[in-house]
PDB file of N, CA and C in Angstrom:
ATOM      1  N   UNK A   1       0.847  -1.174   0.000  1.00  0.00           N
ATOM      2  CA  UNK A   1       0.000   0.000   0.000  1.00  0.00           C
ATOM      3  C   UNK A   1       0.898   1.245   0.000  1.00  0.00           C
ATOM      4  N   UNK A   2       0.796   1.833  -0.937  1.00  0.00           N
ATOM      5  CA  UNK A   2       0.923   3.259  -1.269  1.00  0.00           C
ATOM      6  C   UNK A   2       1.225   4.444   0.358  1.00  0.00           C
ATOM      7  N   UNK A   3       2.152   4.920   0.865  1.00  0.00           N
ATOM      8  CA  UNK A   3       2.531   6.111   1.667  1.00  0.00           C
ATOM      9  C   UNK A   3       1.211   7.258   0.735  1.00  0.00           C
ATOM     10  N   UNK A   4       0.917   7.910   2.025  1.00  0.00           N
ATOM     11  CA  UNK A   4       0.157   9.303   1.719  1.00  0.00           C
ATOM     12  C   UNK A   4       0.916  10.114   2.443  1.00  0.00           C
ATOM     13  N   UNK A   5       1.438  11.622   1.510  1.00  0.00           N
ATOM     14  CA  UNK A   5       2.137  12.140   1.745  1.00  0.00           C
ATOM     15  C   UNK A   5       1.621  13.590   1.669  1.00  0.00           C
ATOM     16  N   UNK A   6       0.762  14.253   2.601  1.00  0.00           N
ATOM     17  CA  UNK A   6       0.434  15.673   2.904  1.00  0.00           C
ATOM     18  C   UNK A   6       1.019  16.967   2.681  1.00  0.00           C
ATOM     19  N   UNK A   7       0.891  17.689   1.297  1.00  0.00           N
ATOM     20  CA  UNK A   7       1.647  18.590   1.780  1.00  0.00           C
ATOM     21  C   UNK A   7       1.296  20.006   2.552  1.00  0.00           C
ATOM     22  N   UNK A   8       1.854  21.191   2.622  1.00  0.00           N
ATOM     23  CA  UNK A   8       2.171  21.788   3.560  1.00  0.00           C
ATOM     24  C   UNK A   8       0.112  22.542   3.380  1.00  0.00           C
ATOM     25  N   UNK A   9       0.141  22.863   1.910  1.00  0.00           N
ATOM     26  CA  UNK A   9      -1.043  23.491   1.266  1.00  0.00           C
ATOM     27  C   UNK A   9      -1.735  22.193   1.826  1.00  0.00           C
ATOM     28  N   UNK A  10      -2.330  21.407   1.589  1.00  0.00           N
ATOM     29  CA  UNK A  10      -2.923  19.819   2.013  1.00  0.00           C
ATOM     30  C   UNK A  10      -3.586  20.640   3.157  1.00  0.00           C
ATOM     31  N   UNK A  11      -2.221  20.495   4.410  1.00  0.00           N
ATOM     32  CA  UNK A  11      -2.073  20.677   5.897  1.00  0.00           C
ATOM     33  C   UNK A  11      -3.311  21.739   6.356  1.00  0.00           C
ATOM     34  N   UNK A  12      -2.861  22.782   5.637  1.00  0.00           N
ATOM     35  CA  UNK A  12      -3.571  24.229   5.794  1.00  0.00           C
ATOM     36  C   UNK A  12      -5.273  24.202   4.936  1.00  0.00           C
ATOM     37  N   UNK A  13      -5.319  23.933   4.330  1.00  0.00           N
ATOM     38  CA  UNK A  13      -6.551  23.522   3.959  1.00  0.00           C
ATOM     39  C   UNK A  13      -8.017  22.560   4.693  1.00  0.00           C
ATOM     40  N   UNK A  14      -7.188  21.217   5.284  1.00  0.00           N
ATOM     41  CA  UNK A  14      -7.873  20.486   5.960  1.00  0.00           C
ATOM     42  C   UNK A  14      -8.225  20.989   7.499  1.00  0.00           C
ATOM     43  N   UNK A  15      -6.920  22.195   8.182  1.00  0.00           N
ATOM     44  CA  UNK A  15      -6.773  22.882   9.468  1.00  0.00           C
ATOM     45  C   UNK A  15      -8.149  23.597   8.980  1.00  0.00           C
ATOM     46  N   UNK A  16      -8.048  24.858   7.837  1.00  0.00           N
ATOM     47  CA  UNK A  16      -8.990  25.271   7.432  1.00  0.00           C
ATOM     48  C   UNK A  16     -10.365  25.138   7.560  1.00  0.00           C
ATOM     49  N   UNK A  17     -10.798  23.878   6.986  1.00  0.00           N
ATOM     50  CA  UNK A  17     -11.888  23.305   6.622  1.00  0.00           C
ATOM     51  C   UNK A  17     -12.394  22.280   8.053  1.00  0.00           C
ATOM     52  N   UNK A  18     -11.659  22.163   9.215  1.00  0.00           N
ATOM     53  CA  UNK A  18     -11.686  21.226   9.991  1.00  0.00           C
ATOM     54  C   UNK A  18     -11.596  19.999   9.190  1.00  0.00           C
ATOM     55  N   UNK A  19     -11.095  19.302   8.941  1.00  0.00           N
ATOM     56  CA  UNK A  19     -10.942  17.982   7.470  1.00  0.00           C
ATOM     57  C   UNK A  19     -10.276  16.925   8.775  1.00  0.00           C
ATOM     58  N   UNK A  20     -10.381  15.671   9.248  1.00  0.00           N
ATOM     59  CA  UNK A  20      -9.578  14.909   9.999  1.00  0.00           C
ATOM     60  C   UNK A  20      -8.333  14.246   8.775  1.00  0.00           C
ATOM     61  N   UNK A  21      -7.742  14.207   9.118  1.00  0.00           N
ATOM     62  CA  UNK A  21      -6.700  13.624   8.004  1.00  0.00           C
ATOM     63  C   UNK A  21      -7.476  12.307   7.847  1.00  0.00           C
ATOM     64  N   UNK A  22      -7.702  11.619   8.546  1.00  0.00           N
ATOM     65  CA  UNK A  22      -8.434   9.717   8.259  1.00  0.00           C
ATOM     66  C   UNK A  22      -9.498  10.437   7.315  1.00  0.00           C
ATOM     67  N   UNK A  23     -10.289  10.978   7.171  1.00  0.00           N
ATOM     68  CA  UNK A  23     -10.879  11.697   6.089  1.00  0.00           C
ATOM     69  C   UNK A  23     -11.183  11.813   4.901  1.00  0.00           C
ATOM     70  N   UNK A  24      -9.262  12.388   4.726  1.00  0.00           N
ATOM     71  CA  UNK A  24      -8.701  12.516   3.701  1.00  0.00           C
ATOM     72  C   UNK A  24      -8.109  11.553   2.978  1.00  0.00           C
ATOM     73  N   UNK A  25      -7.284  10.917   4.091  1.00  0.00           N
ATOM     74  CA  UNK A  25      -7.135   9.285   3.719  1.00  0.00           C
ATOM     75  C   UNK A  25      -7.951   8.794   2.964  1.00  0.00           C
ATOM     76  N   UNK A  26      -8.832   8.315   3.668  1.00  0.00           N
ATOM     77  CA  UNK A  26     -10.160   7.188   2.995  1.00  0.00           C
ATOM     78  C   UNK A  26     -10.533   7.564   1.486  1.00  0.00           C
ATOM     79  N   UNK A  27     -10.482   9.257   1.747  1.00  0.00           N
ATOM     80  CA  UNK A  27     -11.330   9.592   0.161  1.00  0.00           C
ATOM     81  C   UNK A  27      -9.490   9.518  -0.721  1.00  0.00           C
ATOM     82  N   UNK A  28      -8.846   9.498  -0.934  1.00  0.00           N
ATOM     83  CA  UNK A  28      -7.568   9.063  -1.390  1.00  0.00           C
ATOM     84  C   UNK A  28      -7.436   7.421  -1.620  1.00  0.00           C
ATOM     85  N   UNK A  29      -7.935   6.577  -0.915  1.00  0.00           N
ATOM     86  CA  UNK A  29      -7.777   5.453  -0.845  1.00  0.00           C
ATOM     87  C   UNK A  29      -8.722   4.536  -1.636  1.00  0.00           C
ATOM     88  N   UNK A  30      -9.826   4.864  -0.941  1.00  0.00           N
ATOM     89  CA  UNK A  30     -11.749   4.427  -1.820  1.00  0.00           C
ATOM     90  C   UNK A  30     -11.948   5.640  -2.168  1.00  0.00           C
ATOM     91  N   UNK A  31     -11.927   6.342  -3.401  1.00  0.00           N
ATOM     92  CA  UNK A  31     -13.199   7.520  -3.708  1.00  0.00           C
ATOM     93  C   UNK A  31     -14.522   7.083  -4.419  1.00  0.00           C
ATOM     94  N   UNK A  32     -15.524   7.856  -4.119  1.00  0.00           N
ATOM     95  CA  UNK A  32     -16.280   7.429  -4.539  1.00  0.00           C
ATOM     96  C   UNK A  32     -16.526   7.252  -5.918  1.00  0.00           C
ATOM     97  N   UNK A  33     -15.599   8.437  -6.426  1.00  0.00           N
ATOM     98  CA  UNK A  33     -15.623   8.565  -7.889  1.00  0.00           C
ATOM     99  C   UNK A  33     -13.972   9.286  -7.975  1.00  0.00           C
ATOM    100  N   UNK A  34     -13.408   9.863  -8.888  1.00  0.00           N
ATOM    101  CA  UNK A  34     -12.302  10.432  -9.795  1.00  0.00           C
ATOM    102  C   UNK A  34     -12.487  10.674 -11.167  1.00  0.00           C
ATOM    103  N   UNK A  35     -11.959  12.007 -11.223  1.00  0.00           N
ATOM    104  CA  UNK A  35     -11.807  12.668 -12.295  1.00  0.00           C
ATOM    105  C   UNK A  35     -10.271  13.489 -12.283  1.00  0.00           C
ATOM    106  N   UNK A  36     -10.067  13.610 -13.153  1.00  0.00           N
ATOM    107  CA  UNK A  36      -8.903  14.373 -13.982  1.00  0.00           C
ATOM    108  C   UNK A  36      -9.021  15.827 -13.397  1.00  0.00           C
ATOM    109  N   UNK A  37      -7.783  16.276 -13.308  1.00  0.00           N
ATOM    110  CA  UNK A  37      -7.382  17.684 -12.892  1.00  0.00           C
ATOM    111  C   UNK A  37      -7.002  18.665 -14.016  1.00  0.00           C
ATOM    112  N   UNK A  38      -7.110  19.696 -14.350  1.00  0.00           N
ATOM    113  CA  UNK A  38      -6.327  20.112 -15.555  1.00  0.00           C
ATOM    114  C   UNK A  38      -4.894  20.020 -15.187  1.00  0.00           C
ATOM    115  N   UNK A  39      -4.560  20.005 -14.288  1.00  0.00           N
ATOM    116  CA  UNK A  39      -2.835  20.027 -14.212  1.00  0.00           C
ATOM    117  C   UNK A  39      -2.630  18.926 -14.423  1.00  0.00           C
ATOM    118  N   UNK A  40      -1.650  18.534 -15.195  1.00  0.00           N
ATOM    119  CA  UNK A  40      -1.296  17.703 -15.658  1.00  0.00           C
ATOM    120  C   UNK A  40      -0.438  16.924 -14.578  1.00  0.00           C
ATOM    121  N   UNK A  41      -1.345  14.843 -14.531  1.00  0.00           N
ATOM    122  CA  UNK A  41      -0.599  14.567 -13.515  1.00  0.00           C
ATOM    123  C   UNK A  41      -1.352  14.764 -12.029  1.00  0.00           C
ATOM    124  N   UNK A  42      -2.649  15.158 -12.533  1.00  0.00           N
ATOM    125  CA  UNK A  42      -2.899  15.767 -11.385  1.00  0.00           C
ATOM    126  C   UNK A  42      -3.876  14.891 -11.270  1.00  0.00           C
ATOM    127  N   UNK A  43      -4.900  13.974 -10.144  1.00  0.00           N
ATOM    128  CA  UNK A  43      -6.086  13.707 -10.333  1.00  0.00           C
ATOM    129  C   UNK A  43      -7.150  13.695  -9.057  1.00  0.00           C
ATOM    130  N   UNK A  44      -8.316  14.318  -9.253  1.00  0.00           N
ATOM    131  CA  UNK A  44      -9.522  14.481  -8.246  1.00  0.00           C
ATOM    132  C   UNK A  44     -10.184  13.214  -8.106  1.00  0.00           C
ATOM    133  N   UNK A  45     -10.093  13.453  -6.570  1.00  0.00           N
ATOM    134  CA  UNK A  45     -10.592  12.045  -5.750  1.00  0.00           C
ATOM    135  C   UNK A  45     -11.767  12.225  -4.793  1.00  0.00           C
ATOM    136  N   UNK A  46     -13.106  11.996  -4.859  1.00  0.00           N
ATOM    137  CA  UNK A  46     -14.041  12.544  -3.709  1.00  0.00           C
ATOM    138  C   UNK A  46     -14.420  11.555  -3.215  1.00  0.00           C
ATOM    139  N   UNK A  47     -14.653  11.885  -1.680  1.00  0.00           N
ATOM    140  CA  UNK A  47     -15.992  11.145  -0.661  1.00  0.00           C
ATOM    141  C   UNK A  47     -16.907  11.675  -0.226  1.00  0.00           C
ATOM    142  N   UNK A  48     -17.246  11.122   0.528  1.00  0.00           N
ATOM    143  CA  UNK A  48     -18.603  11.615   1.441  1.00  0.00           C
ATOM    144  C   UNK A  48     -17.994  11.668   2.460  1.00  0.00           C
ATOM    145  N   UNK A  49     -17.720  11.965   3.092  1.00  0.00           N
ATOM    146  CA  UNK A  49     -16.911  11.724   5.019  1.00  0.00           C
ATOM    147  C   UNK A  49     -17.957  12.271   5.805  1.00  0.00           C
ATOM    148  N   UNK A  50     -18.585  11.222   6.874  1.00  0.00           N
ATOM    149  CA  UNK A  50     -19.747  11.616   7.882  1.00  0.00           C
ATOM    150  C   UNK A  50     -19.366  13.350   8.761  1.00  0.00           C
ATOM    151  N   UNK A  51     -18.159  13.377   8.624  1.00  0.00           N
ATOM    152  CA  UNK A  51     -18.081  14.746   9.221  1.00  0.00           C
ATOM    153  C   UNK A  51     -18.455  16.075   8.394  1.00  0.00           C
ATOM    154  N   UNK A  52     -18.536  15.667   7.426  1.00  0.00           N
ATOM    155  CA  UNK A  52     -19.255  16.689   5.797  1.00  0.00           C
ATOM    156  C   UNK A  52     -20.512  16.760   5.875  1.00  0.00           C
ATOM    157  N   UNK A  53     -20.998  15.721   7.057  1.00  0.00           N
ATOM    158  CA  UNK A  53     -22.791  15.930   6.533  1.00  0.00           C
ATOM    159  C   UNK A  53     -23.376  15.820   5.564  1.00  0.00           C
ATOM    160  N   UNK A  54     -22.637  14.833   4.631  1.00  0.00           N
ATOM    161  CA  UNK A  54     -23.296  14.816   3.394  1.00  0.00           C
ATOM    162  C   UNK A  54     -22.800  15.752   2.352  1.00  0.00           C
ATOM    163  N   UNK A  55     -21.503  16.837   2.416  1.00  0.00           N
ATOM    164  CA  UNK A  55     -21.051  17.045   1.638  1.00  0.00           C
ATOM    165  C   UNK A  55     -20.191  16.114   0.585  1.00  0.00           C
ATOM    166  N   UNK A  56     -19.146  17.084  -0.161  1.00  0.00           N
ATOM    167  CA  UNK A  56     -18.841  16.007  -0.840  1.00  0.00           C
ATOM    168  C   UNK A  56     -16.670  16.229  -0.332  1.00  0.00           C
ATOM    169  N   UNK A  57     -16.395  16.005  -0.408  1.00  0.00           N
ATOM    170  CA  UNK A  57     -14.713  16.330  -0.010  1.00  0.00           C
ATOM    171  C   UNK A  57     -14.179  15.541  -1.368  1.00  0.00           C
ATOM    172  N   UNK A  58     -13.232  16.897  -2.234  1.00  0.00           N
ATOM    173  CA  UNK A  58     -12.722  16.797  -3.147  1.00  0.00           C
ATOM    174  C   UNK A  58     -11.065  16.731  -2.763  1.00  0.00           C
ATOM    175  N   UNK A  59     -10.537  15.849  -3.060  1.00  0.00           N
ATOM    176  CA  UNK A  59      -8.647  15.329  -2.685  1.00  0.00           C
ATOM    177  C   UNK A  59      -8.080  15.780  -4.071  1.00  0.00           C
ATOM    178  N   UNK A  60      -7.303  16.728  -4.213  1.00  0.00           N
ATOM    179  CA  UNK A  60      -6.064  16.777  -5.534  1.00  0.00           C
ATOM    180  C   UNK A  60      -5.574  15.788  -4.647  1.00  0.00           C
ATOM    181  N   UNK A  61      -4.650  15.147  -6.313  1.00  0.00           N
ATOM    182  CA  UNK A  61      -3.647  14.180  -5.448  1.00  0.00           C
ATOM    183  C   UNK A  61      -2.855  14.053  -6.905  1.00  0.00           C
ATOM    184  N   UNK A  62      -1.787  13.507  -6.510  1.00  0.00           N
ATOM    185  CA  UNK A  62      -0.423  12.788  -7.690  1.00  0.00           C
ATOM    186  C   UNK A  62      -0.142  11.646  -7.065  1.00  0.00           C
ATOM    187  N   UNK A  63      -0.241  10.479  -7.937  1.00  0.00           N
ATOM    188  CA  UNK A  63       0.211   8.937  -7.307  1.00  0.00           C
ATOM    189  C   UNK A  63       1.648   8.821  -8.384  1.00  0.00           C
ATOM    190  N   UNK A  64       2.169   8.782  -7.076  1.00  0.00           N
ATOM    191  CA  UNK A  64       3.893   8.465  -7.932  1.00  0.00           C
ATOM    192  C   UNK A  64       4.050   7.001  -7.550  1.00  0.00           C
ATOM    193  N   UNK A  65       5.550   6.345  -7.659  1.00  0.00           N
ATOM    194  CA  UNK A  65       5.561   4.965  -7.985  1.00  0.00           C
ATOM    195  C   UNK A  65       4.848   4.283  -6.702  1.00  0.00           C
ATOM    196  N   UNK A  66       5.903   5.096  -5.333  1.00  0.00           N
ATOM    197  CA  UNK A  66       5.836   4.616  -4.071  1.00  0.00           C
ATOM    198  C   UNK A  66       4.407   5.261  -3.282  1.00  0.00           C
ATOM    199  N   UNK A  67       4.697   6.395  -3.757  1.00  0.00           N
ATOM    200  CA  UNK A  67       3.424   7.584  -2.642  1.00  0.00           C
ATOM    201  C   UNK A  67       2.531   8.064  -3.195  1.00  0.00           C
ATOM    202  N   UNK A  68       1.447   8.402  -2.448  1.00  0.00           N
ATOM    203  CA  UNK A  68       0.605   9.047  -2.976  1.00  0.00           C
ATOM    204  C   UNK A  68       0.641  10.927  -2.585  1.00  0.00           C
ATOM    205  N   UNK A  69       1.026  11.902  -3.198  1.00  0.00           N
ATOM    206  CA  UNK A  69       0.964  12.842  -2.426  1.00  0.00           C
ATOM    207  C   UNK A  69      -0.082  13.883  -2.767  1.00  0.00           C
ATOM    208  N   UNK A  70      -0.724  14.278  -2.011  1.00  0.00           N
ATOM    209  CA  UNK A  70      -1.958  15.201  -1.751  1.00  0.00           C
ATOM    210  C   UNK A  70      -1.598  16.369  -1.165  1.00  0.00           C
ATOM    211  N   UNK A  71      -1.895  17.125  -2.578  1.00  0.00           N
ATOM    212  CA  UNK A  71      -2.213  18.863  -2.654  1.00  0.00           C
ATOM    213  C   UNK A  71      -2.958  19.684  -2.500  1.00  0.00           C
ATOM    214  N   UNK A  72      -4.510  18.999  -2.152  1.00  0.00           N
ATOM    215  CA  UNK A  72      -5.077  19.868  -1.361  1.00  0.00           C
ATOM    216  C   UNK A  72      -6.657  19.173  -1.049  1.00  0.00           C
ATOM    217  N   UNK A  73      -7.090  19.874  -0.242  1.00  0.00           N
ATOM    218  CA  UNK A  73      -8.898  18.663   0.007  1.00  0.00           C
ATOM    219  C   UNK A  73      -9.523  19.748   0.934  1.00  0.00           C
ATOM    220  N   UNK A  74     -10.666  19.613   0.389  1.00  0.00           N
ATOM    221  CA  UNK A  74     -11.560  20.688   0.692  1.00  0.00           C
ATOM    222  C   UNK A  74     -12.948  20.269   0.553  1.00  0.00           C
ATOM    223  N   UNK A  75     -14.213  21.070   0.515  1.00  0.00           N
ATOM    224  CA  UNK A  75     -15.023  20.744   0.573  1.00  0.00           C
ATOM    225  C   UNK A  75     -15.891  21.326  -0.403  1.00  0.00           C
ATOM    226  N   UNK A  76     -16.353  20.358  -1.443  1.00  0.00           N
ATOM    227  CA  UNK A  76     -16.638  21.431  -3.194  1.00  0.00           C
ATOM    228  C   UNK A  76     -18.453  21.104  -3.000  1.00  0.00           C
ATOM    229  N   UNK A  77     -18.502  22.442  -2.923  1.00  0.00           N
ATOM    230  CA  UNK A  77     -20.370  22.364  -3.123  1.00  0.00           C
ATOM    231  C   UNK A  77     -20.882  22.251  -4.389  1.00  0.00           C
ATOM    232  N   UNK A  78     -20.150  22.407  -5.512  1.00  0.00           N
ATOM    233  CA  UNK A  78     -20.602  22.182  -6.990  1.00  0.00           C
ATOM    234  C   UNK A  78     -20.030  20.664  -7.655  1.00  0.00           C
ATOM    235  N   UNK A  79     -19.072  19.978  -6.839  1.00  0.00           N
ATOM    236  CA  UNK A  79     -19.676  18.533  -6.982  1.00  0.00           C
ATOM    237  C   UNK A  79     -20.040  17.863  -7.265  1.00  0.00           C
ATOM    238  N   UNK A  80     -20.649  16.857  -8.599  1.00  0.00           N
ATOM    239  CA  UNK A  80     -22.037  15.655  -8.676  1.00  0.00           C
ATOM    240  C   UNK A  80     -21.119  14.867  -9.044  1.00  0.00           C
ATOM    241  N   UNK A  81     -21.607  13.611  -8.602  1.00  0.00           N
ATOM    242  CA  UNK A  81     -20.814  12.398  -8.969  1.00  0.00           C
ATOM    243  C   UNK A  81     -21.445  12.069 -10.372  1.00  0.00           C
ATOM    244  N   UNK A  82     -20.689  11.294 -11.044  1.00  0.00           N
ATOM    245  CA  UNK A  82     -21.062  10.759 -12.446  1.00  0.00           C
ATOM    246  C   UNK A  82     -22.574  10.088 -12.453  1.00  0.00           C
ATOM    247  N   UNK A  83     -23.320   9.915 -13.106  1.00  0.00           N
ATOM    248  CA  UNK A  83     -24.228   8.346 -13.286  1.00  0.00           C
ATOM    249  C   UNK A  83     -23.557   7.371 -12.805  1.00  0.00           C
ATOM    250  N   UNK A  84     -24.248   6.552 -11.430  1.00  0.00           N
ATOM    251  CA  UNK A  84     -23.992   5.442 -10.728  1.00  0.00           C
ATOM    252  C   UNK A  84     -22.955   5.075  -9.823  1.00  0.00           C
ATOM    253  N   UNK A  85     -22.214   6.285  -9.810  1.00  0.00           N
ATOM    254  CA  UNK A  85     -21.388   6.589  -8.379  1.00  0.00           C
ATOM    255  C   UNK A  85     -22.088   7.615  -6.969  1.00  0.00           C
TER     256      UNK A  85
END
């Protein structure tokens, strides 16, 4: 299993947002869905996390060979998952 590797923006975002890192984890690990980032290299990962209330928590992330590292996670009110996710 893949290292998750927080960075500093990550850090400040989730402090931000109150985000628990296990959270962030999970939606990095299982998302419910993923989509593509325009940055290249880049890719969006969401959950539901019971502490969202039913929002949705969107993860940037880059999966390199060993790690996974995550650039930022927040909480996106414009959101919809695909058909059947």
């Amino acid at each position: 299993m893949k290292t998750i590797i927080l960075t500093r923006h990550a850090r400040a975002r989730m402090a931000q947002y109150g985000l628990p890192e296990a959270a962030v984890v999970a939606a990095v690990r299982h998302p419910l869905w993923t989509e593509p980032d325009p940055r290249p290299g880049v890719e969006r990962r969401f959950g539901r996390p019971p502490e969202l209330d039913g929002r949705v928590l969107r993860v940037a992330c880059v999966e390199e060979n060993d790690h996974i590292r995550v650039l930022s996670a927040f909480p996106d009110r414009d959101a919809r998952p695909p058909d059947g996710a």
